[in-house]
Protein backbone atom coordinates (compact mmCIF):
# COMPACT_ATOMS: atom_id res chain seq x y z
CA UNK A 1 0.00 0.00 0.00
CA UNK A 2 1.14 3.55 -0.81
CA UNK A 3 -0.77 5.83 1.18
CA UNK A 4 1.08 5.21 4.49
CA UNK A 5 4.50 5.84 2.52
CA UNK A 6 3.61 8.98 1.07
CA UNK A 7 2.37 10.54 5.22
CA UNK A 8 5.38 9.21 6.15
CA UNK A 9 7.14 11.16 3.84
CA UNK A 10 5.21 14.06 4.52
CA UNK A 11 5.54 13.96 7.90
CA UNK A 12 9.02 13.77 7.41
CA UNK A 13 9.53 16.46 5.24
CA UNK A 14 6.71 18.77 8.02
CA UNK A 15 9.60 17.84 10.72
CA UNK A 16 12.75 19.04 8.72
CA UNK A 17 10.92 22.11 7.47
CA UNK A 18 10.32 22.92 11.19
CA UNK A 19 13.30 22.39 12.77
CA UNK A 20 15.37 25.75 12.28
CA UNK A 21 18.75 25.58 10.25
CA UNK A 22 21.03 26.34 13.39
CA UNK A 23 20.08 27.07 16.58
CA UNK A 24 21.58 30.95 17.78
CA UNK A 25 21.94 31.01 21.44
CA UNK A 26 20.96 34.27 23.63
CA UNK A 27 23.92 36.18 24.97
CA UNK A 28 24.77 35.50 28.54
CA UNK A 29 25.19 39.33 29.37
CA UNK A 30 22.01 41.62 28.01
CA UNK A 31 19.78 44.51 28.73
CA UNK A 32 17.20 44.34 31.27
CA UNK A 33 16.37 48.00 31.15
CA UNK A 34 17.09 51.25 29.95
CA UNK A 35 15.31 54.28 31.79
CA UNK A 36 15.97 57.42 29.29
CA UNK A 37 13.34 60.18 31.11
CA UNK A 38 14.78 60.56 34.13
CA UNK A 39 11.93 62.45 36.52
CA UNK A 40 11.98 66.01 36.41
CA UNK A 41 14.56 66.42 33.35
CA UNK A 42 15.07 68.80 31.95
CA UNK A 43 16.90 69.99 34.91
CA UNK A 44 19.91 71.27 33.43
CA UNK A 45 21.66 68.43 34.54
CA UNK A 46 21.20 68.03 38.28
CA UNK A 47 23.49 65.14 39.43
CA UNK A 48 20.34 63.92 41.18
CA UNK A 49 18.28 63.50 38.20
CA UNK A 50 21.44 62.44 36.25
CA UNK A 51 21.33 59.74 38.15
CA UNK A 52 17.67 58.86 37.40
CA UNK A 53 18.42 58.06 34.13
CA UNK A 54 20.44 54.75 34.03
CA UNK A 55 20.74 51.17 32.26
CA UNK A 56 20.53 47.95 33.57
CA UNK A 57 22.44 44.67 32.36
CA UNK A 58 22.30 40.98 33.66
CA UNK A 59 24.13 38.21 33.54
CA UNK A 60 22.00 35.29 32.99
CA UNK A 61 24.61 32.84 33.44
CA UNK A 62 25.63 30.66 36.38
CA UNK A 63 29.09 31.69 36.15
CA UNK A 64 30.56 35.51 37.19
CA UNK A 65 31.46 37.48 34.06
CA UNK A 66 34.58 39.79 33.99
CA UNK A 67 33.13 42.99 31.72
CA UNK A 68 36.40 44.47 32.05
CA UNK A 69 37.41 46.48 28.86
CA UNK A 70 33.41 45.69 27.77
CA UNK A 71 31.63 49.38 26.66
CA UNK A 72 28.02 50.51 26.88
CA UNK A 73 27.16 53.38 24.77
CA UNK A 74 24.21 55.26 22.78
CA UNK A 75 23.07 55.70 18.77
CA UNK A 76 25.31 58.80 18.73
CA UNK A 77 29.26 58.46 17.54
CA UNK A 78 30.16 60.98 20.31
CA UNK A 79 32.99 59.67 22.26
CA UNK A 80 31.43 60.83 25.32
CA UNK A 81 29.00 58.59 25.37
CA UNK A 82 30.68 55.38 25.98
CA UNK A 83 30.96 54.07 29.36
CA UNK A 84 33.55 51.56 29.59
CA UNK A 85 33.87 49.30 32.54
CA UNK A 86 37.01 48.65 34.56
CA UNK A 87 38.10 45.88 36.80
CA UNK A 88 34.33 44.45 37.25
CA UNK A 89 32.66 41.13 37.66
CA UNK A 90 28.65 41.13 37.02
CA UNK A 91 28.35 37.79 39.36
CA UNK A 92 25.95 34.66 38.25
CA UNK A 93 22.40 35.94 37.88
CA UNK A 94 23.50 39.31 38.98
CA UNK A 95 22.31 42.72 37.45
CA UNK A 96 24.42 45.93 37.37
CA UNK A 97 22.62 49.86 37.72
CA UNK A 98 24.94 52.28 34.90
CA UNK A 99 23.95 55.70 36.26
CA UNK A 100 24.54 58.51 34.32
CA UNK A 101 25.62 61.10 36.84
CA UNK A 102 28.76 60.87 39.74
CA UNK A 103 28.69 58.78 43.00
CA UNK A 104 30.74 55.67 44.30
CA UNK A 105 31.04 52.79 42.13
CA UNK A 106 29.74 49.52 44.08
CA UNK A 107 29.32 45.85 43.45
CA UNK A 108 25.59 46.86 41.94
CA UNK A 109 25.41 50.37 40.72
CA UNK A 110 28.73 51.81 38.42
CA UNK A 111 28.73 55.79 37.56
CA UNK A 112 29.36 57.19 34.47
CA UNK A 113 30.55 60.78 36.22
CA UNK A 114 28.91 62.77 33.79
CA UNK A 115 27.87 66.05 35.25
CA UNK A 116 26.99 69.55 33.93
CA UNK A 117 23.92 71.22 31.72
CA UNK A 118 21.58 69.25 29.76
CA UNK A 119 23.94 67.52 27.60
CA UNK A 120 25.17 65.63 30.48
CA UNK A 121 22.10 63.37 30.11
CA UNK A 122 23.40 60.03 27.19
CA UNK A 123 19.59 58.49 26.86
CA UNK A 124 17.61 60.79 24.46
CA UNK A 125 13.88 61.25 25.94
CA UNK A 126 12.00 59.88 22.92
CA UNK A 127 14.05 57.10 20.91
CA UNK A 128 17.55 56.10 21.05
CA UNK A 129 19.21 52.51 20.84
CA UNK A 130 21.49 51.16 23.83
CA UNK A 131 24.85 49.46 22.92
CA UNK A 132 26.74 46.76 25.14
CA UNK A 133 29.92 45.43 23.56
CA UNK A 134 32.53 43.36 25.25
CA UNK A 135 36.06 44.52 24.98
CA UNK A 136 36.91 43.30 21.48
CA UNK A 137 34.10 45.50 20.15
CA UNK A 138 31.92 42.77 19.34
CA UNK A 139 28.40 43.78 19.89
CA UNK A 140 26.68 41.23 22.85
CA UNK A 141 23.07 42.76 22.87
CA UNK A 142 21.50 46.00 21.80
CA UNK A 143 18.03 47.87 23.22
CA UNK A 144 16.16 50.40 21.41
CA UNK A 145 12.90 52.58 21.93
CA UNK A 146 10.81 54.52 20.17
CA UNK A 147 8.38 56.20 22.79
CA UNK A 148 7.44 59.63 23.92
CA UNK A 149 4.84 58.27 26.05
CA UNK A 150 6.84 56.06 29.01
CA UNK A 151 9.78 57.28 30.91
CA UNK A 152 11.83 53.54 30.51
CA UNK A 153 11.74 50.58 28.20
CA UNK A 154 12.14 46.88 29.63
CA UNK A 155 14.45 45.53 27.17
C-alpha cells in the first residue's frame, strides 16, 4: 500500500521544514532595562536627576562574568557617550545599575561621572538605541525605543 509511505514522507519532510537551520543562542550578558526620562529632566543636569536616568544589564549565566574592557554606549558616535567598565565582575544571575551622573562605584550600581547642563544626560527622551559590547568591540546585545509616552523601556 502507498498511502502510508507517502504521510510518512510528509511527515518527514513537516519535521525538517520545522526544525530551524542552526540554533543561535541568547547572549549570557544583556539589557534588562534602559530608563531614558529621568523624573523632572530637563533639569539642566542636576546630578540627582542624572542619576535617574540609568541602564541595567544581567548576567544570565551561572558563572561571574569579567566585563572588564566591555563598553556601553548610545546611537550617537560621540565619544562621550561610551561608558567603559574597569576591573568588574557582574556575578551569576546578577544585574548591574549604569547611572549617568557621579557617586561611588559599588558591586551593583557603576557611575558614568557625567555632570553639567543638559547635555550631560546620554539616553535621548524619545528614541535612542542602547549598545553593550565586550572589549573586542563585538556587539553582545542591543536595546532600542521609540516612545514619547513612558519614561523607561524593559528591554
Amino acid at each position: 500500500m502507498r498511502i502510508p509511505s507517502v504521510l510518512a514522507a510528509a511527515a518527514l519532510t513537516v519535521a525538517v521544514v520545522s526544525q530551524p537551520a542552526h540554533a543561535v543562542a541568547a547572549p549570557a550578558v544583556v539589557f534588562t532595562k534602559i530608563y531614558y526620562d529621568s523624573p523632572g529632566s530637563p533639569d539642566f543636569g542636576k546630578n540627582s536627576n542624572l542619576n535617574g536616568e540609568y541602564a541595567q544589564i544581567k548576567n544570565r549565566t551561572k558563572k561571574a562574568v569579567s566585563l572588564r574592557g566591555w563598553t556601553l554606549r548610545d546611537a550617537t558616535k560621540r565619544p562621550d557617550h561610551v561608558y567603559t567598565f574597569g576591573a568588574f565582575t557582574l556575578g551569576a544571575g546578577k544585574t548591574v545599575t549604569v547611572r549617568t551622573g557621579r557617586g561611588k562605584d559599588t558591586g551593583t550600581t557603576r557611575y558614568w561621572n557625567r555632570s553639567g547642563g543638559t547635555f550631560a544626560y546620554i539616553w535621548n527622551q524619545t528614541a535612542d538605541t542602547g549598545y553593550l559590547r565586550d572589549a573586542s568591540g563585538g556587539l553582545i546585545d542591543s536595546c532600542s525605543y521609540n516612545s514619547s509616552r513612558a519614561a523607561f523601556k524593559i528591554c
